[in-house]
N, C-alpha and C. Protein backbone atom coordinates (compact mmCIF):
# COMPACT_ATOMS: atom_id res chain seq x y z
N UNK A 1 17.78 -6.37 3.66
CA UNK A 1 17.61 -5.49 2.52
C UNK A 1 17.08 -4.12 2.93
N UNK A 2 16.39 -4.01 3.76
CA UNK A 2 15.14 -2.80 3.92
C UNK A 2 16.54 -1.91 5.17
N UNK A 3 18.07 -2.42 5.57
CA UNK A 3 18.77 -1.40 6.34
C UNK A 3 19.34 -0.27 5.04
N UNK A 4 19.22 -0.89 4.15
CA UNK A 4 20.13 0.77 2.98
C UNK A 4 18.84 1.65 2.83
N UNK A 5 17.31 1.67 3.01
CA UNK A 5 16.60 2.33 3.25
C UNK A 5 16.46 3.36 4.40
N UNK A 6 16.27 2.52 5.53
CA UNK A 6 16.07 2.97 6.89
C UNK A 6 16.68 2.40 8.06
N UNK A 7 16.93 3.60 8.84
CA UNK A 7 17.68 3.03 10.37
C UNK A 7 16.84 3.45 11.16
N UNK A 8 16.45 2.24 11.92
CA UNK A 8 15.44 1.82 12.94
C UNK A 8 15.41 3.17 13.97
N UNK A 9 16.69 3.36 14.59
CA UNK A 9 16.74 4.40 15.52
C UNK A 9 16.53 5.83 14.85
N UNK A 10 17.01 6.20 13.84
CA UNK A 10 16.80 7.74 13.41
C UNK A 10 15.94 8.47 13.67
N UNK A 11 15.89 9.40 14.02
CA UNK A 11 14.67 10.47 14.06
C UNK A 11 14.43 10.89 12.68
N UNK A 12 12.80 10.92 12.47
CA UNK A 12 12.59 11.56 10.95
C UNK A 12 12.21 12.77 11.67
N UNK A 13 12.27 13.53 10.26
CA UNK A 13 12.36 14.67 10.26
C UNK A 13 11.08 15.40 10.02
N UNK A 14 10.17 16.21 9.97
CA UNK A 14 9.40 16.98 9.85
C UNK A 14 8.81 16.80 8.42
N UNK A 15 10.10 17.35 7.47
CA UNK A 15 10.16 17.39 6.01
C UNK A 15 9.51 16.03 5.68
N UNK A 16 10.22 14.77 5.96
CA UNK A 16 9.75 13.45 6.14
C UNK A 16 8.17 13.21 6.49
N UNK A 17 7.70 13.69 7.51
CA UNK A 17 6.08 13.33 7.43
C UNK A 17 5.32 14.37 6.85
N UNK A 18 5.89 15.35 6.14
CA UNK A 18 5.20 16.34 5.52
C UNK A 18 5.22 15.72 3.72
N UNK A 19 6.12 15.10 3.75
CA UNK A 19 5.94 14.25 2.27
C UNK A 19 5.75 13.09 2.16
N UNK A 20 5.53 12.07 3.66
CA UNK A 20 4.74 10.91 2.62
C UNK A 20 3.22 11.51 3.00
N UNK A 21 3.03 12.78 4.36
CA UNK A 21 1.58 13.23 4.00
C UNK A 21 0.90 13.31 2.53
N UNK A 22 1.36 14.37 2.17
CA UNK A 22 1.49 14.55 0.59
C UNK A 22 1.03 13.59 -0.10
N UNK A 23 2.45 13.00 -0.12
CA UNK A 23 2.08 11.71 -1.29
C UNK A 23 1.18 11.27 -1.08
N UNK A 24 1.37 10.56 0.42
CA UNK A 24 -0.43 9.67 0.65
C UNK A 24 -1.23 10.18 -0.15
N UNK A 25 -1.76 11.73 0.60
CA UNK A 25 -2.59 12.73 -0.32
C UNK A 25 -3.29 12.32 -2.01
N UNK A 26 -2.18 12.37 -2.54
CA UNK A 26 -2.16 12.55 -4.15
C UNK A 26 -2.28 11.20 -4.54
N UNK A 27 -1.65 10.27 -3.98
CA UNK A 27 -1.65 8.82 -4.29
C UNK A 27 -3.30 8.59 -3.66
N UNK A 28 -3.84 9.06 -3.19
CA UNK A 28 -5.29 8.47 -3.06
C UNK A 28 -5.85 8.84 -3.93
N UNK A 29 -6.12 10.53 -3.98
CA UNK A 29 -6.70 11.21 -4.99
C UNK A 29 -6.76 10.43 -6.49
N UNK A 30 -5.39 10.35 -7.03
CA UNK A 30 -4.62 9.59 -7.98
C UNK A 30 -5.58 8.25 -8.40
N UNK A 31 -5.67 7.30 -7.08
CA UNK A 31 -6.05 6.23 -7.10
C UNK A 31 -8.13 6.52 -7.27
N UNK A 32 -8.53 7.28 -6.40
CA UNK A 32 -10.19 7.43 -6.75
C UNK A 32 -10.23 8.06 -8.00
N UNK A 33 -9.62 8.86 -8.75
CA UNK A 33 -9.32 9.40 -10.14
C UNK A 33 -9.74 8.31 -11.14
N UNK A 34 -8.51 7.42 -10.70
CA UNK A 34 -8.74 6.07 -11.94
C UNK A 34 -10.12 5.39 -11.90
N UNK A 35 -10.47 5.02 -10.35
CA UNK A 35 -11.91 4.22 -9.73
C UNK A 35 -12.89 4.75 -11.04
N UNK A 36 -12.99 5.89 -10.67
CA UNK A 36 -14.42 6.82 -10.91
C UNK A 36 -14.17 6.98 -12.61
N UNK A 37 -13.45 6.59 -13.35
CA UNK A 37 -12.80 6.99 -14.65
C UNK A 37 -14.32 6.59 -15.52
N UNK A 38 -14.93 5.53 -15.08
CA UNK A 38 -15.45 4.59 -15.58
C UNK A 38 -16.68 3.63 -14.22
N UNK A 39 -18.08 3.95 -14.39
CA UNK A 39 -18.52 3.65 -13.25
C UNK A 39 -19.27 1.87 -13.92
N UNK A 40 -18.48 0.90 -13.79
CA UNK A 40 -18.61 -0.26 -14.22
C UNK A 40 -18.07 -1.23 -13.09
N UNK A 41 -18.83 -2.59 -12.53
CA UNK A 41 -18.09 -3.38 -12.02
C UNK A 41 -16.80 -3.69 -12.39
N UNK A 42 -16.78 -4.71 -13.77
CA UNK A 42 -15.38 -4.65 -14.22
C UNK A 42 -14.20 -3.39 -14.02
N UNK A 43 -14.80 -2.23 -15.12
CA UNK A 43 -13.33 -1.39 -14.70
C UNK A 43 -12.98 -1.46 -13.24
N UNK A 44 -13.97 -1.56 -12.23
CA UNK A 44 -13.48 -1.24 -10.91
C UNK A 44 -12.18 -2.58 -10.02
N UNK A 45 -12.83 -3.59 -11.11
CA UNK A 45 -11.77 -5.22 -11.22
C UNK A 45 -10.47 -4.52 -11.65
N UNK A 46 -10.32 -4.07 -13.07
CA UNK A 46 -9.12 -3.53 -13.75
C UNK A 46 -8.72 -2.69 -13.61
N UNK A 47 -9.16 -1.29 -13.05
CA UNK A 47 -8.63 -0.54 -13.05
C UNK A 47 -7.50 -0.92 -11.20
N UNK A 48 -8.21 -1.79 -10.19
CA UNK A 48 -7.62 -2.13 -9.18
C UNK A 48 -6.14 -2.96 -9.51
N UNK A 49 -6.79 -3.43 -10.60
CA UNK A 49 -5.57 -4.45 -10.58
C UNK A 49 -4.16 -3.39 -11.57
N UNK A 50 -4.90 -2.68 -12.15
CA UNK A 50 -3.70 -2.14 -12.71
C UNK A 50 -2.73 -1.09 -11.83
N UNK A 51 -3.85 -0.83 -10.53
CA UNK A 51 -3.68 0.58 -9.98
C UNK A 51 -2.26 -0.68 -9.35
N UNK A 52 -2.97 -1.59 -8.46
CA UNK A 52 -1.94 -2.65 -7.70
C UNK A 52 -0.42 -2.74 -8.28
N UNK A 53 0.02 -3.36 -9.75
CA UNK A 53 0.02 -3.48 -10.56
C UNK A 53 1.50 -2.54 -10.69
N UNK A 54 1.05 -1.30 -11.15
CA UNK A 54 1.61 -0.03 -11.37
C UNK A 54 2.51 0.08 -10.14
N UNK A 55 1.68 0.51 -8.94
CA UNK A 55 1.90 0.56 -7.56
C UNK A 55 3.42 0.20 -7.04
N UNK A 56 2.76 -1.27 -7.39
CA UNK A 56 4.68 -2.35 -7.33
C UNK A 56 5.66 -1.78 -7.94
N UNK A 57 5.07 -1.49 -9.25
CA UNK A 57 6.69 -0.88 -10.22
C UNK A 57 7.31 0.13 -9.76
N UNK A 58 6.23 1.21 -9.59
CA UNK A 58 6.71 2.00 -8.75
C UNK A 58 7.48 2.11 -7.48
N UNK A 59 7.18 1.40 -6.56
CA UNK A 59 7.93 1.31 -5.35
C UNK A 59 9.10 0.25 -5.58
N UNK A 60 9.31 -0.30 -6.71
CA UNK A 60 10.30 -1.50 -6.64
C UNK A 60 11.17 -0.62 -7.76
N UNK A 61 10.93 0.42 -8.20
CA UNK A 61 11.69 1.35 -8.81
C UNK A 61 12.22 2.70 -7.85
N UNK A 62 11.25 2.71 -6.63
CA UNK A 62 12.28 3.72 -5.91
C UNK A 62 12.90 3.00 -4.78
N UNK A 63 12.44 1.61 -4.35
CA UNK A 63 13.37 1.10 -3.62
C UNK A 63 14.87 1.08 -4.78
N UNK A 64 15.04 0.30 -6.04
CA UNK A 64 16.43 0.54 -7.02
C UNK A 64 16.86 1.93 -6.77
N UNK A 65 16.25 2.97 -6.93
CA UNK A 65 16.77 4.20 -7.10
C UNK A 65 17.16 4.93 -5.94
N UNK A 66 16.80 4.46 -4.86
CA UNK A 66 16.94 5.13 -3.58
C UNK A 66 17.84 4.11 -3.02
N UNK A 67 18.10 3.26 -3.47
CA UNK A 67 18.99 2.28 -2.48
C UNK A 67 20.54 2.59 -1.92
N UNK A 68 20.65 2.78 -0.65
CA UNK A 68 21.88 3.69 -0.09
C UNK A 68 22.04 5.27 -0.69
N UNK A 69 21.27 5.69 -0.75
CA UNK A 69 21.29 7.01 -1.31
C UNK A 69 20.57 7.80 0.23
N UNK A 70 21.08 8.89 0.92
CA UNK A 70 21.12 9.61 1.55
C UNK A 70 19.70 10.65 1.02
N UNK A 71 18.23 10.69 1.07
CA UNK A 71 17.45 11.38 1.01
C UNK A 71 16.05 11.08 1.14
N UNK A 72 16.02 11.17 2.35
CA UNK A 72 15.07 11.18 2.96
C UNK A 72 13.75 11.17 2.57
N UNK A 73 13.40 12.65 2.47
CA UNK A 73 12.40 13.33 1.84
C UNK A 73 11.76 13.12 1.03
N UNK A 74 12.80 12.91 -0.26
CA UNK A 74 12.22 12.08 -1.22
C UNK A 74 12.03 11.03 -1.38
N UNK A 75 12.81 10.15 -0.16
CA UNK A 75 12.31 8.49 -0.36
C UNK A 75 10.58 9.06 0.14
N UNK A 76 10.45 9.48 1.46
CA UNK A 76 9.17 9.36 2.25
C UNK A 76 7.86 9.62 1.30
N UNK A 77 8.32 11.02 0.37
CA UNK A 77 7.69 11.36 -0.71
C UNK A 77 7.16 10.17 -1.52
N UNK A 78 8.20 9.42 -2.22
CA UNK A 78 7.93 7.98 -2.91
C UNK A 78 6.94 7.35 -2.28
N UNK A 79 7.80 6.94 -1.28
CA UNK A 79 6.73 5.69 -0.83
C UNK A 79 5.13 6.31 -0.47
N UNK A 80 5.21 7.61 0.21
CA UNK A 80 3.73 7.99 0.44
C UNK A 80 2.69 7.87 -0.81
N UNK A 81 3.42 8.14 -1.98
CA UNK A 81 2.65 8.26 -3.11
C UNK A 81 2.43 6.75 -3.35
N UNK A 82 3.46 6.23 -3.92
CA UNK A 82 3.21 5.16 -3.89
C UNK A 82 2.23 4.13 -3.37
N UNK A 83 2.11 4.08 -1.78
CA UNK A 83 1.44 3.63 -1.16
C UNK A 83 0.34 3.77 -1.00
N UNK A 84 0.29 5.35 -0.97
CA UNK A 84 -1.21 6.03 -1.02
C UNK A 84 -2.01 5.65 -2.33
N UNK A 85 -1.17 5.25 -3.35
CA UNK A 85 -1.80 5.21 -4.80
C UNK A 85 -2.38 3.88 -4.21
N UNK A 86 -1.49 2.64 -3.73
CA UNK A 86 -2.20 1.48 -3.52
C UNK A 86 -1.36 0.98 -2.52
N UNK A 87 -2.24 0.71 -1.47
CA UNK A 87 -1.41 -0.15 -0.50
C UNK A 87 -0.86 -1.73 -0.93
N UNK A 88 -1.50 -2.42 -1.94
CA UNK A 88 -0.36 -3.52 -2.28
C UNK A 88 1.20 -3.00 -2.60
N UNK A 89 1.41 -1.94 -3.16
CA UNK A 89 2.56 -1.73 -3.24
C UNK A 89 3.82 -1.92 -1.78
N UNK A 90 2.79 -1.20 -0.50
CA UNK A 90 3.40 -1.36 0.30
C UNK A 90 3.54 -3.34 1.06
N UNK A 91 2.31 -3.54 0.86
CA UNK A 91 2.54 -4.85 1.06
C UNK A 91 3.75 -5.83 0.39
N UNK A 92 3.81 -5.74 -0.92
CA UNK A 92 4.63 -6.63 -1.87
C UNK A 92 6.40 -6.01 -1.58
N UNK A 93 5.76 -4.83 -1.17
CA UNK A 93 7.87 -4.09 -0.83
C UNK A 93 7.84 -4.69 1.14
N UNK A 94 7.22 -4.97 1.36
CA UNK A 94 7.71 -5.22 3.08
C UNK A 94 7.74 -7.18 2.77
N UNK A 95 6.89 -7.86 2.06
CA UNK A 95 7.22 -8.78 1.90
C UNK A 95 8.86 -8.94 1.35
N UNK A 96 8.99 -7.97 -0.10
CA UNK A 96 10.36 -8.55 -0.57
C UNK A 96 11.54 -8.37 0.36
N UNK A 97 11.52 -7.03 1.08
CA UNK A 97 12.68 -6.17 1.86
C UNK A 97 12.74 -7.23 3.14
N UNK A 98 11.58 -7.77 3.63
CA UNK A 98 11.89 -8.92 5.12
C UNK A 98 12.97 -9.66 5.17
N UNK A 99 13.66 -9.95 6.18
CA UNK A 99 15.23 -11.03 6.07
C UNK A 99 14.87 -12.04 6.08
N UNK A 100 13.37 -12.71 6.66
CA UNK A 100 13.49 -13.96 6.77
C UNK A 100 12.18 -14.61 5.78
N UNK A 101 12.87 -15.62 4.79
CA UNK A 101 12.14 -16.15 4.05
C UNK A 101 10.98 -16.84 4.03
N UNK A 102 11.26 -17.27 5.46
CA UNK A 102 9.56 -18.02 6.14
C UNK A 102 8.60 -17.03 6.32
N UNK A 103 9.27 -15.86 6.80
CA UNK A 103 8.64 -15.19 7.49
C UNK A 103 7.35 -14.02 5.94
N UNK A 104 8.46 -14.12 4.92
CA UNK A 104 8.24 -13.38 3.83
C UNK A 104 7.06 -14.24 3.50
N UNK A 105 6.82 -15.39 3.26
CA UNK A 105 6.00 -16.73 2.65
C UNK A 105 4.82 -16.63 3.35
N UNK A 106 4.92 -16.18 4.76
CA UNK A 106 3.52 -16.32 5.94
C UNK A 106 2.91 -15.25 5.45
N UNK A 107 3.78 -14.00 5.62
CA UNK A 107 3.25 -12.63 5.68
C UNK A 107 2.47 -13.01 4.04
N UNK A 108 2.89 -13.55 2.99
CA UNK A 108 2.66 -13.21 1.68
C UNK A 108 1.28 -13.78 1.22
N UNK A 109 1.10 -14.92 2.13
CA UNK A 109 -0.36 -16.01 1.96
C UNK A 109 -1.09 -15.55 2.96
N UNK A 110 -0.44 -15.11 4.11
CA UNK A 110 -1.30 -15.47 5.36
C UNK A 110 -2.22 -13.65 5.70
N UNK A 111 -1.76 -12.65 4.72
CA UNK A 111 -2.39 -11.45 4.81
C UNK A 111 -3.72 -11.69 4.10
N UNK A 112 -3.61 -12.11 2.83
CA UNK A 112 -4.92 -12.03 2.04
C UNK A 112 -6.12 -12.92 2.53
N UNK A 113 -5.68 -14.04 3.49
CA UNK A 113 -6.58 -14.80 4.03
C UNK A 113 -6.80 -14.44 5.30
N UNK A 114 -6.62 -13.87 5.62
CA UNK A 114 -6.76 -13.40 7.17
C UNK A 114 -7.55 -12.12 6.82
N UNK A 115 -6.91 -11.37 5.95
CA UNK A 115 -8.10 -10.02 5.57
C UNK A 115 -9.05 -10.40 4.93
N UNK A 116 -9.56 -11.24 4.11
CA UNK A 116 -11.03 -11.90 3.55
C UNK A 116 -11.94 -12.74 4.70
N UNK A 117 -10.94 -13.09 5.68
CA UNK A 117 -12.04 -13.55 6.80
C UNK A 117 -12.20 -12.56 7.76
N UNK A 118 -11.77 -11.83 7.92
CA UNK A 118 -11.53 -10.43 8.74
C UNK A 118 -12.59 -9.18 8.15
N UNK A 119 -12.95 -9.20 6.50
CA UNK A 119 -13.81 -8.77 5.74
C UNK A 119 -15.30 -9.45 5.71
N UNK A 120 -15.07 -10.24 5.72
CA UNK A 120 -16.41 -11.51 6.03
C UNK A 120 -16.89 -11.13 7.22
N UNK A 121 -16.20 -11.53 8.14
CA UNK A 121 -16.68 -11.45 9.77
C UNK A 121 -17.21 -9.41 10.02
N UNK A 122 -16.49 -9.06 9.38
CA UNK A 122 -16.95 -7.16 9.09
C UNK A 122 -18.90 -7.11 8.76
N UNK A 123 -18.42 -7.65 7.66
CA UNK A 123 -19.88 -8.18 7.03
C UNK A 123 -20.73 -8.89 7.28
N UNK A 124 -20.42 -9.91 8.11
CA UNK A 124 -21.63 -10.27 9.14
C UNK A 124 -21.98 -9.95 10.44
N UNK A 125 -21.27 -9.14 11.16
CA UNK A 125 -21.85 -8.06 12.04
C UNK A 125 -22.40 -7.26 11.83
N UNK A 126 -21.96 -6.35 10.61
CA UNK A 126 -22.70 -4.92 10.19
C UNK A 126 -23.81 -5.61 9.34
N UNK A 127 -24.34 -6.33 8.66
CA UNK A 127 -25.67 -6.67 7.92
C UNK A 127 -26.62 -7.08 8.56
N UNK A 128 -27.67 -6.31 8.34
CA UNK A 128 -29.31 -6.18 9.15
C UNK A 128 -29.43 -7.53 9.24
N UNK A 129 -30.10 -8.33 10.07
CA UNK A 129 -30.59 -10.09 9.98
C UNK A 129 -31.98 -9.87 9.30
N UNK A 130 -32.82 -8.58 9.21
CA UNK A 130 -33.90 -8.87 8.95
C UNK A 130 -34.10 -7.37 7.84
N UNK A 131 -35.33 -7.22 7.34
CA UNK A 131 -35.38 -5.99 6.23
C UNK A 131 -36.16 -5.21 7.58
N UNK A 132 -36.72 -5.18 8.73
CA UNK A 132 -37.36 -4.34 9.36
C UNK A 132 -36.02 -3.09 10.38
N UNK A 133 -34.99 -3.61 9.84
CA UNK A 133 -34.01 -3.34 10.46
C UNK A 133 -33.45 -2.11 10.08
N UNK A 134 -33.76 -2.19 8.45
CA UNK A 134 -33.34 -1.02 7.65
C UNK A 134 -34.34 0.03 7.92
């Protein structure tokens, strides 16, 4: 699925990392915009999940719209924003676009548990063992 997007060998172009720069850009901005909307545990639950959420539609609307279509720029544009708004987006489009279905199933379970123990283990290196520490 992911060859009417991109060919492995191509050279991108300039224009190309100057717009998913961008996007990244704005798609973060975009995304701490919503965070800060509201300084509450919850919103910071909902507003993630909607940012996530959104994210997908978005990129599963410019993968439809870009599909075999010749433009670059503006795909890179997309996805930077996109992605930049929330990296699940990019996660849930490399899961769907993968050829192999096992492989889609590992990547799809085996990211979120591997990054929560990978987050854990973060968190118990960096936390003081004692308060004389601070």
């Amino acid at each position: 699925m992911i060859e009417g997007l991109q060919q492995a060998d191509r050279r991108r172009s300039v224009g190309e990392y100057v717009a998913v720069t961008v996007g990244g850009a704005v798609g973060a901005a975009l995304r701490y915009e919503v965070w800060t909307w509201r300084a509450t545990p919850r919103w910071l639950l909902m507003s993630t999940f909607g940012v996530n959420v959104f994210g997908c539609l978005v990129v599963g609307a410019a993968l439809g719209y870009l599909w075999g279509r010749h433009a670059p720029v503006a795909r890179a544009g997309l996805f930077g924003l996109a992605c930049g708004f929330t990296t699940f987006g990019l996660y849930a489009f490399q899961a769907v676009t993968h050829r192999g279905a096992w492989n889609s199933v590992m990547y799809l379970v085996g990211t979120p548990v591997i990054a929560l123990i990978a987050m854990a283990l973060g968190a118990a290196i960096t936390t003081p063992r004692s308060s004389s520490a601070r």
